[in-house]
N, C-alpha and C. Protein backbone atom coordinates (compact mmCIF):
# COMPACT_ATOMS: atom_id res chain seq x y z
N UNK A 1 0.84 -1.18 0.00
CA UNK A 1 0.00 0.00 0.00
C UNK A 1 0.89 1.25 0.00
N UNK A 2 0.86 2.22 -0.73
CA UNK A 2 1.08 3.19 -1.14
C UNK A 2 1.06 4.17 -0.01
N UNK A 3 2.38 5.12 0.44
CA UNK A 3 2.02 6.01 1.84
C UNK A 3 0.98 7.17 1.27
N UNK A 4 0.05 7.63 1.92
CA UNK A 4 -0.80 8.25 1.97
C UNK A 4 -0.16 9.78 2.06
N UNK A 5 -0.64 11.14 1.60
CA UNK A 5 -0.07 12.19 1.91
C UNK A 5 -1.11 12.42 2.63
N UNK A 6 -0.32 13.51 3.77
CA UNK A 6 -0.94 14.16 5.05
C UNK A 6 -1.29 15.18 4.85
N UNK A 7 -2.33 15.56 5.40
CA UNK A 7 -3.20 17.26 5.12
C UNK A 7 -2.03 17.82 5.51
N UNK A 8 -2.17 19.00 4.70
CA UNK A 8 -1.16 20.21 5.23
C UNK A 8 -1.42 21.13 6.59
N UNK A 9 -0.72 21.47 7.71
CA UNK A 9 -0.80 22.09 8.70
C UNK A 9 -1.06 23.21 8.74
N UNK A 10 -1.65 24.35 9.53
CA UNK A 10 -1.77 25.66 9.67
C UNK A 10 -0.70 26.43 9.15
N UNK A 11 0.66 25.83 9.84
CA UNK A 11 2.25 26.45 9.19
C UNK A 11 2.39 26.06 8.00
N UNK A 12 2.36 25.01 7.20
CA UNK A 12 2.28 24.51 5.88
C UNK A 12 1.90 25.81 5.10
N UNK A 13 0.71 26.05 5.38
CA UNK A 13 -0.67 27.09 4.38
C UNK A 13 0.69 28.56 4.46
N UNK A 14 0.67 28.68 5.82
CA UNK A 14 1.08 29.87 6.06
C UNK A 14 2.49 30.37 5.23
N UNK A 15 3.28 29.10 5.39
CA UNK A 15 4.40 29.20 4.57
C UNK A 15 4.27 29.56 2.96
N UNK A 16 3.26 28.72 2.43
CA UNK A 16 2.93 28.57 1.15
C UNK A 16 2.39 29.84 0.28
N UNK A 17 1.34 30.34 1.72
CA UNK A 17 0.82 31.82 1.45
C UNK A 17 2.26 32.83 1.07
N UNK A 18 3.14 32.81 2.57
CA UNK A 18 4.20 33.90 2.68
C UNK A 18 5.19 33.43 1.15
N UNK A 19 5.05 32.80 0.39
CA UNK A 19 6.09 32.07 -0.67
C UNK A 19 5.45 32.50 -1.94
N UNK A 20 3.82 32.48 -1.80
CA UNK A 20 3.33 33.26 -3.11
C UNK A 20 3.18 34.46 -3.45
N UNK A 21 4.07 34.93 -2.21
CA UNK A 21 3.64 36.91 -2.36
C UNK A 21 4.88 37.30 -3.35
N UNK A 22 6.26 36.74 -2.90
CA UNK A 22 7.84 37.18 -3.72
C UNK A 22 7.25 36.18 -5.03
N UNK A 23 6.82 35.07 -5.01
CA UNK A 23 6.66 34.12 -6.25
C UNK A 23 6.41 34.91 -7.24
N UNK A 24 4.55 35.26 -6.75
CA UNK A 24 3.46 35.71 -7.81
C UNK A 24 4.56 37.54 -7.81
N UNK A 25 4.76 38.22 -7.32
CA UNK A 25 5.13 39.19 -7.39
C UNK A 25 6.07 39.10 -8.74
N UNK A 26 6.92 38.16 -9.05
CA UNK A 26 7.83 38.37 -9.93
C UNK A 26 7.62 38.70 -11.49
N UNK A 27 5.96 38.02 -11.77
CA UNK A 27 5.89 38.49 -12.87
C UNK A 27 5.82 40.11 -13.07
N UNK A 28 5.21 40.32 -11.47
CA UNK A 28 5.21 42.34 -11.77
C UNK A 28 6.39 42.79 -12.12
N UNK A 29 7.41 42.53 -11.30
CA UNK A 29 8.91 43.13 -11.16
C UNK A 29 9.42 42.87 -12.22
N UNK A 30 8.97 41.50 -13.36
CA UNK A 30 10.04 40.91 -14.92
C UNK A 30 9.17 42.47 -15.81
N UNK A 31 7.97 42.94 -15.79
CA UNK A 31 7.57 43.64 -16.41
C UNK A 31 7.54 44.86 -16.21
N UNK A 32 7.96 44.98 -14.80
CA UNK A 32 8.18 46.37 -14.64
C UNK A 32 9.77 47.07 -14.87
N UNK A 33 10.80 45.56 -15.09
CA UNK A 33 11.95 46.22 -15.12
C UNK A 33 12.21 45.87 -16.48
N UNK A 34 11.26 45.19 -17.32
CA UNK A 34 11.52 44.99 -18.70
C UNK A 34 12.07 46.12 -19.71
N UNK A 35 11.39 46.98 -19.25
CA UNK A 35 11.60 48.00 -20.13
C UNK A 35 13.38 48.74 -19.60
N UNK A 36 14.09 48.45 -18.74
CA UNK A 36 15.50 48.67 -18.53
C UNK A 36 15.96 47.63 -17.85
N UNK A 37 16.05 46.67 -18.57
CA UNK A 37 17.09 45.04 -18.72
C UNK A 37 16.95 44.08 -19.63
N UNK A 38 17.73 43.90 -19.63
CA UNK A 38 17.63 42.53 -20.98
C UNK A 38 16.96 41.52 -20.03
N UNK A 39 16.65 40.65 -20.44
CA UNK A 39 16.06 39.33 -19.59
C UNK A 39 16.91 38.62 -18.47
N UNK A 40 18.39 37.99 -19.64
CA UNK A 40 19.23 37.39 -18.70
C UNK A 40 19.92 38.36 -17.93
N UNK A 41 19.79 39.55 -17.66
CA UNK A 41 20.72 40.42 -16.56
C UNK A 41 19.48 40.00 -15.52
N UNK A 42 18.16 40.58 -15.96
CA UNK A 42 17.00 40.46 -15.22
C UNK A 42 17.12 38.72 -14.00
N UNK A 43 17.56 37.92 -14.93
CA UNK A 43 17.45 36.44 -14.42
C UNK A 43 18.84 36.47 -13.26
N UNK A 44 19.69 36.84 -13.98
CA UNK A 44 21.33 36.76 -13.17
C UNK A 44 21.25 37.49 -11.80
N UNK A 45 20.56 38.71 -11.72
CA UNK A 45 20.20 39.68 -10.26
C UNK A 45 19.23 38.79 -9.55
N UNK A 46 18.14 38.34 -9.99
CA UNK A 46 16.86 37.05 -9.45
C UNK A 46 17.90 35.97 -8.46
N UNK A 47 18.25 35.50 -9.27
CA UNK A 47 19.00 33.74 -8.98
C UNK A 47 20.24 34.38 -8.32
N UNK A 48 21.28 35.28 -8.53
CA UNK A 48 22.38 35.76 -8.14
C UNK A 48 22.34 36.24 -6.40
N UNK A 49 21.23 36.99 -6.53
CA UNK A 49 20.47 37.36 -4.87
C UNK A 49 20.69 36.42 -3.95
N UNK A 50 19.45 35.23 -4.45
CA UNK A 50 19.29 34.48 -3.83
C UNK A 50 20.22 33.49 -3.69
N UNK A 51 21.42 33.32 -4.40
CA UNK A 51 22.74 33.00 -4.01
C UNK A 51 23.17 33.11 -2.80
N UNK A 52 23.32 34.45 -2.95
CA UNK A 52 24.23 35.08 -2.05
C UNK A 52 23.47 34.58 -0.81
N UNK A 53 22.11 35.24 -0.11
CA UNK A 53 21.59 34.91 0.50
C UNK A 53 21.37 33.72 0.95
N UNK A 54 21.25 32.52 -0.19
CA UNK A 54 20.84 31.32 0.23
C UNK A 54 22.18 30.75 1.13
N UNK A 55 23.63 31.61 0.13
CA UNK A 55 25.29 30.86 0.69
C UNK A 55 25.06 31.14 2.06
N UNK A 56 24.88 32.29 2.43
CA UNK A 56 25.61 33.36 3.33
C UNK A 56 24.21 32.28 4.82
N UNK A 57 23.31 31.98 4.20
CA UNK A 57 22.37 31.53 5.55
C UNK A 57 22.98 29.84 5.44
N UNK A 58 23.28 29.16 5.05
CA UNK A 58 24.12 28.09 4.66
C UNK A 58 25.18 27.95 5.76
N UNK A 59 26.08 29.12 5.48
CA UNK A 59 27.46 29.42 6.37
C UNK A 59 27.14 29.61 7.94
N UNK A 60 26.27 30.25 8.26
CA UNK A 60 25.44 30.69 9.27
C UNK A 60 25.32 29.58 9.88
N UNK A 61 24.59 28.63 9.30
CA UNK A 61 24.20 27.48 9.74
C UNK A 61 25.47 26.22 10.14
N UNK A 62 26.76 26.21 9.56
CA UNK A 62 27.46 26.21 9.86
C UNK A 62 27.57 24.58 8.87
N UNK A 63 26.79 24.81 7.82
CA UNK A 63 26.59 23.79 7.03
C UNK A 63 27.76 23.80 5.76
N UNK A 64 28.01 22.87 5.18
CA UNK A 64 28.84 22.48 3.68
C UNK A 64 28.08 22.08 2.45
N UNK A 65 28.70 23.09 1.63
CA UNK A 65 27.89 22.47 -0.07
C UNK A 65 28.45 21.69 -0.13
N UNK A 66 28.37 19.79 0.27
CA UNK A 66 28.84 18.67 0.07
C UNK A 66 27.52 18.43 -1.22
N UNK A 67 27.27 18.42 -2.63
CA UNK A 67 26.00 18.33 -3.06
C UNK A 67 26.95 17.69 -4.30
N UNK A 68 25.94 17.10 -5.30
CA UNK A 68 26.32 16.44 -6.84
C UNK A 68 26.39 17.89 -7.45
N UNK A 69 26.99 18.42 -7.92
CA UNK A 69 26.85 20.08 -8.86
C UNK A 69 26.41 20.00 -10.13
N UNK A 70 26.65 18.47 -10.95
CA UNK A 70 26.65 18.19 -12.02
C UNK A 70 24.91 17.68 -12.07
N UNK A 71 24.28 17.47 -10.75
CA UNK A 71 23.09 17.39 -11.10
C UNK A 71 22.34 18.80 -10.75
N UNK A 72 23.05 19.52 -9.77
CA UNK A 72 22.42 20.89 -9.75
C UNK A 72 22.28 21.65 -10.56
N UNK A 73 23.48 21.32 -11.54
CA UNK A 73 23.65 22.77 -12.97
C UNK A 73 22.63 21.96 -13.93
N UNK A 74 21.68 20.87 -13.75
CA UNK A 74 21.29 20.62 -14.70
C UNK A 74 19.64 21.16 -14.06
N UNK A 75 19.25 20.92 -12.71
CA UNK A 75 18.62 21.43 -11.92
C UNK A 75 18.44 22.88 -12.12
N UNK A 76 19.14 23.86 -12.16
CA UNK A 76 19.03 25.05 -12.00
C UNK A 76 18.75 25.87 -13.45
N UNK A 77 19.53 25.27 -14.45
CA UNK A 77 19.03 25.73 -15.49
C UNK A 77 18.09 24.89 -16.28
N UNK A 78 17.37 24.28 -15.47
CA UNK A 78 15.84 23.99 -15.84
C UNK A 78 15.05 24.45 -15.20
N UNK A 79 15.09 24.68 -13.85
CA UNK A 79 14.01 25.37 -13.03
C UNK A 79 14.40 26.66 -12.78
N UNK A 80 15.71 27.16 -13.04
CA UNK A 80 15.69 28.92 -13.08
C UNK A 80 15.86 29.66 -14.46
N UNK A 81 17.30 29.20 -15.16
CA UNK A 81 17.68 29.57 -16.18
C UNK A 81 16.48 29.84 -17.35
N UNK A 82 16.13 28.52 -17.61
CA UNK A 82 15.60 28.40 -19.18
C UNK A 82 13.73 29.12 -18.67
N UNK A 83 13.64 28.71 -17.69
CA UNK A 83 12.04 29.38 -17.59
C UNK A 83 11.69 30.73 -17.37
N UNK A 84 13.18 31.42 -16.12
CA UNK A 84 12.99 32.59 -15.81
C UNK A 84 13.35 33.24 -17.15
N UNK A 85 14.72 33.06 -18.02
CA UNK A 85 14.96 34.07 -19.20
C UNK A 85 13.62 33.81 -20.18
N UNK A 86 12.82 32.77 -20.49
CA UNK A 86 11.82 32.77 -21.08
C UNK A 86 10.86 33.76 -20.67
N UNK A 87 10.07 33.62 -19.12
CA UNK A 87 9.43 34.55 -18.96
C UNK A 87 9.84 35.85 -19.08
N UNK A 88 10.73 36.27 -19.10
CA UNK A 88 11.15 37.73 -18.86
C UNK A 88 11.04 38.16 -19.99
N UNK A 89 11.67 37.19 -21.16
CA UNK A 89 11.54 37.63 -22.36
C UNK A 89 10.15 38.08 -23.15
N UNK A 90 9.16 36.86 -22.90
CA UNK A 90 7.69 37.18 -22.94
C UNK A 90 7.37 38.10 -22.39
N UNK A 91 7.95 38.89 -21.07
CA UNK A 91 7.05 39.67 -20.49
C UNK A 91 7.62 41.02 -21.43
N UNK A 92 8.56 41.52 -22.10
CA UNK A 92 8.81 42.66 -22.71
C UNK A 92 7.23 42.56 -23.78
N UNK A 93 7.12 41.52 -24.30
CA UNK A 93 5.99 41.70 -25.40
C UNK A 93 4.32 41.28 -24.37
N UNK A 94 4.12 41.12 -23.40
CA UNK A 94 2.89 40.69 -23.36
C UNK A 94 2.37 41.20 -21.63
N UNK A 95 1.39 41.27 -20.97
CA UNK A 95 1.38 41.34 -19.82
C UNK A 95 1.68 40.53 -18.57
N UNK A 96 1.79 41.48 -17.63
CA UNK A 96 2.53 40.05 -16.58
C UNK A 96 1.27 39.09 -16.36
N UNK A 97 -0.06 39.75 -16.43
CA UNK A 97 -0.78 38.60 -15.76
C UNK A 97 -1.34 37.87 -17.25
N UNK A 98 -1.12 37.99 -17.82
CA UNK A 98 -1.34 36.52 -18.95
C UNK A 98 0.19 35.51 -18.81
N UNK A 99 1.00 36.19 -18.37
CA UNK A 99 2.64 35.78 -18.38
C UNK A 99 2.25 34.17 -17.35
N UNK A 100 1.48 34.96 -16.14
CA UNK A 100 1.11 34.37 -14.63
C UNK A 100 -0.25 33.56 -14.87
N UNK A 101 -0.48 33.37 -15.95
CA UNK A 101 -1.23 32.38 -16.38
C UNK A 101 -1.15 31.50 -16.93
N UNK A 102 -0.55 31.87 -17.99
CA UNK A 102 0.88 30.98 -18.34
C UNK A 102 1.27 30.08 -17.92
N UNK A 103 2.25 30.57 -17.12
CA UNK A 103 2.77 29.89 -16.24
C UNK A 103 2.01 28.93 -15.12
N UNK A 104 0.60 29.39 -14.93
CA UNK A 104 -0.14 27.90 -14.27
C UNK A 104 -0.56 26.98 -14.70
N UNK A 105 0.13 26.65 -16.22
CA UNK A 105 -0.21 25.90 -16.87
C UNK A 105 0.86 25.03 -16.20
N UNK A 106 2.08 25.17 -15.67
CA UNK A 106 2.98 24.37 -15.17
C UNK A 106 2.62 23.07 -14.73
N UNK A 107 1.56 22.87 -13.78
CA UNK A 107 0.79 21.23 -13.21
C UNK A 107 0.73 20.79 -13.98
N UNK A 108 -0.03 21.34 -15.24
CA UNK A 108 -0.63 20.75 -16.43
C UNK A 108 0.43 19.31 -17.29
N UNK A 109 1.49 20.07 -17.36
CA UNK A 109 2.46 19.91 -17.72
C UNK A 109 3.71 18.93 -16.84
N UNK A 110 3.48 19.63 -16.02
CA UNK A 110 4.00 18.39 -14.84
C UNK A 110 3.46 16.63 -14.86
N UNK A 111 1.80 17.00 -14.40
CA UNK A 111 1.34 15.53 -14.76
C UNK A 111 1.27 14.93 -15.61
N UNK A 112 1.06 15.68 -16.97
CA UNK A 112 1.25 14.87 -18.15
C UNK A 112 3.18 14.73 -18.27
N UNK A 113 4.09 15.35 -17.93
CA UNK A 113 5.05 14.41 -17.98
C UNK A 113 5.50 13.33 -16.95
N UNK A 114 5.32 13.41 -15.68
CA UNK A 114 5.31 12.65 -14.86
C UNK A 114 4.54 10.92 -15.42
N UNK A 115 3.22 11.44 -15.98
CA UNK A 115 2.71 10.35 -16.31
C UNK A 115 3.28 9.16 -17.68
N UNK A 116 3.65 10.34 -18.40
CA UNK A 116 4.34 10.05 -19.24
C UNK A 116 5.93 9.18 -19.18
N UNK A 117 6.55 9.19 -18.58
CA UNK A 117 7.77 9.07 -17.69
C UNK A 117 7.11 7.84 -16.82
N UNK A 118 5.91 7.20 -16.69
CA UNK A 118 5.30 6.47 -15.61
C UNK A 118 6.26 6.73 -14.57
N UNK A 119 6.29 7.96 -13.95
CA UNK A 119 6.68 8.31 -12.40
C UNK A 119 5.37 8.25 -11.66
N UNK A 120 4.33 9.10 -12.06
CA UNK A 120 2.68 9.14 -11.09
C UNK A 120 1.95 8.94 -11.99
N UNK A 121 0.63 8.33 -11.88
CA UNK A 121 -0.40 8.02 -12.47
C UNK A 121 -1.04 8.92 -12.65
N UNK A 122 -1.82 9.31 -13.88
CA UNK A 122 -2.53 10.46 -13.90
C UNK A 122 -3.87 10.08 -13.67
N UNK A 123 -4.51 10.54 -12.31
CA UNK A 123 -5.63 10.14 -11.96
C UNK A 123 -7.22 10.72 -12.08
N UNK A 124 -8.12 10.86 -11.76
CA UNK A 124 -9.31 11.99 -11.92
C UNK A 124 -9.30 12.71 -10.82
N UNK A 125 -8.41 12.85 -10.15
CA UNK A 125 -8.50 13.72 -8.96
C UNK A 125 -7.41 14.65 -9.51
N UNK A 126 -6.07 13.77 -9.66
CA UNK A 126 -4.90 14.96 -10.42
C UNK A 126 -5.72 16.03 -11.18
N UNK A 127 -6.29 15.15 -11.93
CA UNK A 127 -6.69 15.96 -13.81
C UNK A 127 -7.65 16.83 -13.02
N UNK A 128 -8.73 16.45 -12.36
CA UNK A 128 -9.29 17.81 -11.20
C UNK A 128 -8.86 19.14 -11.05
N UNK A 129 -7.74 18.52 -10.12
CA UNK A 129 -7.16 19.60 -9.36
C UNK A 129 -6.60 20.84 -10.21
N UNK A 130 -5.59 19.75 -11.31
CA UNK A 130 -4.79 21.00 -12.43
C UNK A 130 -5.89 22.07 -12.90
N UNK A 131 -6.93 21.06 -13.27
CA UNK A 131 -8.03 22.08 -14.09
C UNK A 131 -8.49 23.37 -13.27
N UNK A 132 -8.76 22.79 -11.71
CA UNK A 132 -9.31 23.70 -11.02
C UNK A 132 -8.27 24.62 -10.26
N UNK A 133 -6.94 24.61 -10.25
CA UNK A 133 -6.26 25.10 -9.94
C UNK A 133 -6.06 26.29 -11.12
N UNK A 134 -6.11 25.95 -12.69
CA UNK A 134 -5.79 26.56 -13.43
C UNK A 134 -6.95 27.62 -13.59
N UNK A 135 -8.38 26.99 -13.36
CA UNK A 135 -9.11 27.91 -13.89
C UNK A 135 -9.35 29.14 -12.61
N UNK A 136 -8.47 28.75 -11.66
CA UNK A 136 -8.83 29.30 -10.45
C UNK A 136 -7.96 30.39 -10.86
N UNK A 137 -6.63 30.63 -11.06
CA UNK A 137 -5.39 31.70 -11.28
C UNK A 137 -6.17 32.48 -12.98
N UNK A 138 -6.69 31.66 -13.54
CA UNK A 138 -7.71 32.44 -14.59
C UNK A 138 -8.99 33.98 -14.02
N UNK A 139 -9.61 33.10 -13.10
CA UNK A 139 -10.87 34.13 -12.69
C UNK A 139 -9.86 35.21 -12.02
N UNK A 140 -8.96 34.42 -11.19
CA UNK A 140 -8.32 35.81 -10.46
C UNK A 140 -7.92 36.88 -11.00
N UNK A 141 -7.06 36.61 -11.77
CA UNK A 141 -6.16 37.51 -12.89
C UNK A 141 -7.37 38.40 -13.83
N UNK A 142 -8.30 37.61 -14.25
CA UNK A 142 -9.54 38.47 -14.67
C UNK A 142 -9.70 38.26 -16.75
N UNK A 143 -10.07 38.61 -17.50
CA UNK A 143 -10.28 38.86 -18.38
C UNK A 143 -9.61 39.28 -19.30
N UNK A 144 -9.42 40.99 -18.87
CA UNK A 144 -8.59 41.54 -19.39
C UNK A 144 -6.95 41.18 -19.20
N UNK A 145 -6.58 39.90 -19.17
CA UNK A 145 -5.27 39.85 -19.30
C UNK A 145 -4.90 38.51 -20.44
N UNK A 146 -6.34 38.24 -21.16
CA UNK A 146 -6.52 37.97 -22.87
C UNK A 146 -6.86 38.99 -24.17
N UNK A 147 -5.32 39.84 -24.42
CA UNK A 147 -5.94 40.85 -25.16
C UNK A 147 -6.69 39.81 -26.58
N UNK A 148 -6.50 41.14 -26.93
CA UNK A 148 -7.28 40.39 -28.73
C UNK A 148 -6.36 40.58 -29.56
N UNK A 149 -5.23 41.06 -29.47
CA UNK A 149 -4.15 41.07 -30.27
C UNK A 149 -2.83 40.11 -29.53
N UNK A 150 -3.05 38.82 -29.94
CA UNK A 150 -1.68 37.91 -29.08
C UNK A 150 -0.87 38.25 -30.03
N UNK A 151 0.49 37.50 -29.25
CA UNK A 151 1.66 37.49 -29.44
C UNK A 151 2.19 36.28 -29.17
N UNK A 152 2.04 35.03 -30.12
CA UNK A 152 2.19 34.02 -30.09
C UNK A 152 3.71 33.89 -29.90
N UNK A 153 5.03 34.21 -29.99
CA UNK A 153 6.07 33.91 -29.75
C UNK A 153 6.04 34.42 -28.36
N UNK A 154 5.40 35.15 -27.75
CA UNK A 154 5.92 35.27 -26.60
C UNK A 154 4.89 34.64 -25.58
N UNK A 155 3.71 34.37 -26.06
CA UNK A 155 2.81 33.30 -25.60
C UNK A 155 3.93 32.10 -25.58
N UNK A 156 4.62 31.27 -26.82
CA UNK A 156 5.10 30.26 -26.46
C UNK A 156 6.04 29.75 -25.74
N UNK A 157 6.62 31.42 -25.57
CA UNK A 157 7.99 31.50 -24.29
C UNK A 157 7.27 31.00 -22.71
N UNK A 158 6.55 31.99 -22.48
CA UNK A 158 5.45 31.05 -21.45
C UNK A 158 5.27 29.90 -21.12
N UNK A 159 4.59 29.47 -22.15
CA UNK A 159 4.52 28.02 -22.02
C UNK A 159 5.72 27.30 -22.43
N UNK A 160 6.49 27.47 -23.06
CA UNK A 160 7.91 26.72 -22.90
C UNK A 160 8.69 26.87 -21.63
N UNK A 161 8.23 27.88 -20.75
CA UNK A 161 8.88 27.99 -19.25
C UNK A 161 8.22 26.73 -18.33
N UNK A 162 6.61 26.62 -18.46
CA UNK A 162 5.84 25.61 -17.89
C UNK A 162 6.73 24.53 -18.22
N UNK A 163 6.97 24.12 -19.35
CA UNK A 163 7.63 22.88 -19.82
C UNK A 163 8.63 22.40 -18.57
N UNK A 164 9.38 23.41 -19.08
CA UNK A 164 11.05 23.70 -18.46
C UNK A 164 10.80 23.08 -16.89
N UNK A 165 9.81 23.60 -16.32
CA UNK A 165 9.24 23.37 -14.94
C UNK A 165 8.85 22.04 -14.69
N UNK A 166 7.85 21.42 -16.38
CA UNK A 166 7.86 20.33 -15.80
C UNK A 166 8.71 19.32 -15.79
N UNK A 167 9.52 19.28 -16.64
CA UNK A 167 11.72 18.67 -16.52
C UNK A 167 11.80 18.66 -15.43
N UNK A 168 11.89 20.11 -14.48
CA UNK A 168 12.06 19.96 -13.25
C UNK A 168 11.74 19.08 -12.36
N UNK A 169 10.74 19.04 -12.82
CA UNK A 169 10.07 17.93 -11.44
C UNK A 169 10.82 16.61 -11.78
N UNK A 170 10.55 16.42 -12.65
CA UNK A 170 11.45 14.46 -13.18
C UNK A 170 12.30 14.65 -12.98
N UNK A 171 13.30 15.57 -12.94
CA UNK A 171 14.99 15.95 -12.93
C UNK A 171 15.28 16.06 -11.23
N UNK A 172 14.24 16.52 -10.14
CA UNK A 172 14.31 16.79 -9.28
C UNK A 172 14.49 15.27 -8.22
N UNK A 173 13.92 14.09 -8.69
CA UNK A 173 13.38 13.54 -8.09
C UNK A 173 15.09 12.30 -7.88
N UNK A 174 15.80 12.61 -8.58
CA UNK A 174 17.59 12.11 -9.01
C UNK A 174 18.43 13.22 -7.32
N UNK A 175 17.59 14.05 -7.02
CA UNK A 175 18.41 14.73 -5.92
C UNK A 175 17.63 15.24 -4.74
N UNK A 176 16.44 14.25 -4.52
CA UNK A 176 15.61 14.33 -3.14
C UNK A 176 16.60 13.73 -2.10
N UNK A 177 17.16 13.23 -2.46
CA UNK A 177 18.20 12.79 -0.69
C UNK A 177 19.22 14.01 -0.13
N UNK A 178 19.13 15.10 -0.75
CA UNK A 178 19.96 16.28 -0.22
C UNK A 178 18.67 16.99 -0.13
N UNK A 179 19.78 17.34 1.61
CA UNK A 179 18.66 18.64 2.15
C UNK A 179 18.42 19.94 1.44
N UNK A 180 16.50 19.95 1.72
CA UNK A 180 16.43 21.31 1.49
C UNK A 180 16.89 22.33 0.99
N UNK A 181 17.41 22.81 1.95
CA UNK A 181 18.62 23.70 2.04
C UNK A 181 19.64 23.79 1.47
N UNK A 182 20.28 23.20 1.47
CA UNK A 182 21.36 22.72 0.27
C UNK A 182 20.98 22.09 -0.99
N UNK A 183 19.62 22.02 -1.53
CA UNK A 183 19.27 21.63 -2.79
C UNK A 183 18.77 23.24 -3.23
N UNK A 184 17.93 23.73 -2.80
CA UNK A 184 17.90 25.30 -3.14
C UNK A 184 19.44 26.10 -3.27
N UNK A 185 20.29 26.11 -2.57
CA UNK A 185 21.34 27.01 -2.21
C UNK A 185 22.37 26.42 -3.77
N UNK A 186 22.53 25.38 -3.60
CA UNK A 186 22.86 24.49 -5.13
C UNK A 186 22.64 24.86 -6.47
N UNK A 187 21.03 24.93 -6.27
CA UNK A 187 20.24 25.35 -7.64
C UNK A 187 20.11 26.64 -8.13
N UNK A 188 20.07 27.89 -7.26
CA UNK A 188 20.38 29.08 -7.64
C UNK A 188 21.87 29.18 -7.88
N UNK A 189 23.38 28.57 -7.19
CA UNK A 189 24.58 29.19 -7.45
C UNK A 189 24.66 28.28 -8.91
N UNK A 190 24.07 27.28 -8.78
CA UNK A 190 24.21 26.74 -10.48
C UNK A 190 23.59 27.58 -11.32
N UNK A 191 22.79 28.13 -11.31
CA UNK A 191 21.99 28.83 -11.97
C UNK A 191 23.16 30.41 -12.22
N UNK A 192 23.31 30.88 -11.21
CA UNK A 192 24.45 32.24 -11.34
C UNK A 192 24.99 32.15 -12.36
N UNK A 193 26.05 30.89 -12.43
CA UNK A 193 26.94 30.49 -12.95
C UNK A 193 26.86 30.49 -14.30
């Protein structure tokens, strides 16, 4: 029998909440600084930050990057590199919140490669959730963030970032035995780099 996942805790939510404010925020900040940065400077200051930060609380901790690097640099420029310079790039031509819609196509994409890959079964609860998760970041965002004049190359940067994301997950699952902490701190200095 298969382990069961556990409801998420009060701190769980809370974390998840405090994680979607810098998350969801970023499409504002790729479009608000679009217009003075190229994308990859835009991506290198993102991931470069959180370097520093991620090293410097690392050291603190009094911990060692003992990690595979050769699976992090493949890690990082799938889940930072290739999705963040995509979005950024889309966001010079299109708005952030179609960008951020976009981009919730990511599950979508996840389960159909996961399933694909026979890592998880794609079930009627999965296929549920994506839908209702997706159409949920739809109502929010609103209407007006489907003009009537697209921009299909930068629509497909979008969704080629979802992709990128969902690699991630299959790529991720080769470096679940390193902590946390040192799998984030890993994946952004690979990403710098």
């Amino acid at each position: 029998m298969a382990n069961r996942p556990q409801p998420l805790t009060a701190e769980a939510w809370a974390l998840i909440v405090a994680l979607s404010i810098p998350w969801g925020g970023s499409f504002f900040f790729y479009r608000f600084l679009a217009n003075d940065f190229p994308p990859l400077t835009l991506v290198f200051g993102r991931v470069g930050l959180a370097a520093l930060a991620l090293y410097a609380l690392v050291r603190h901790k009094g911990k060692r990057l003992d990690i595979p690097w050769g699976g992090f640099f493949v890690m990082g420029t799938l889940n930072n590199v290739i999705p963040f310079t995509l979005i950024a790039w889309g966001e010079t031509r299109i708005q952030s919140a179609l960008a951020a819609i976009l981009n919730a196509t990511t599950p979508i994409f996840t389960a159909l490669m996961l399933h694909a890959f026979r890592t998880e079964s794609l079930t009627r609860a999965r296929v549920a959730g994506v839908v209702l998760g997706f159409a949920g970041v739809a109502i929010l965002v609103g209407p007006d963030a489907w003009p009537i004049n697209r921009d299909l190359p930068a629509d497909c940067a979008c969704l080629l970032a979802s992709v990128s994301y969902a690699f991630t997950a299959l790529w991720s699952r080769r470096l679940r035995h390193v902590e946390p902490l040192l799998a984030a701190t890993g994946q952004v200095n690979s990403s710098s780099i």
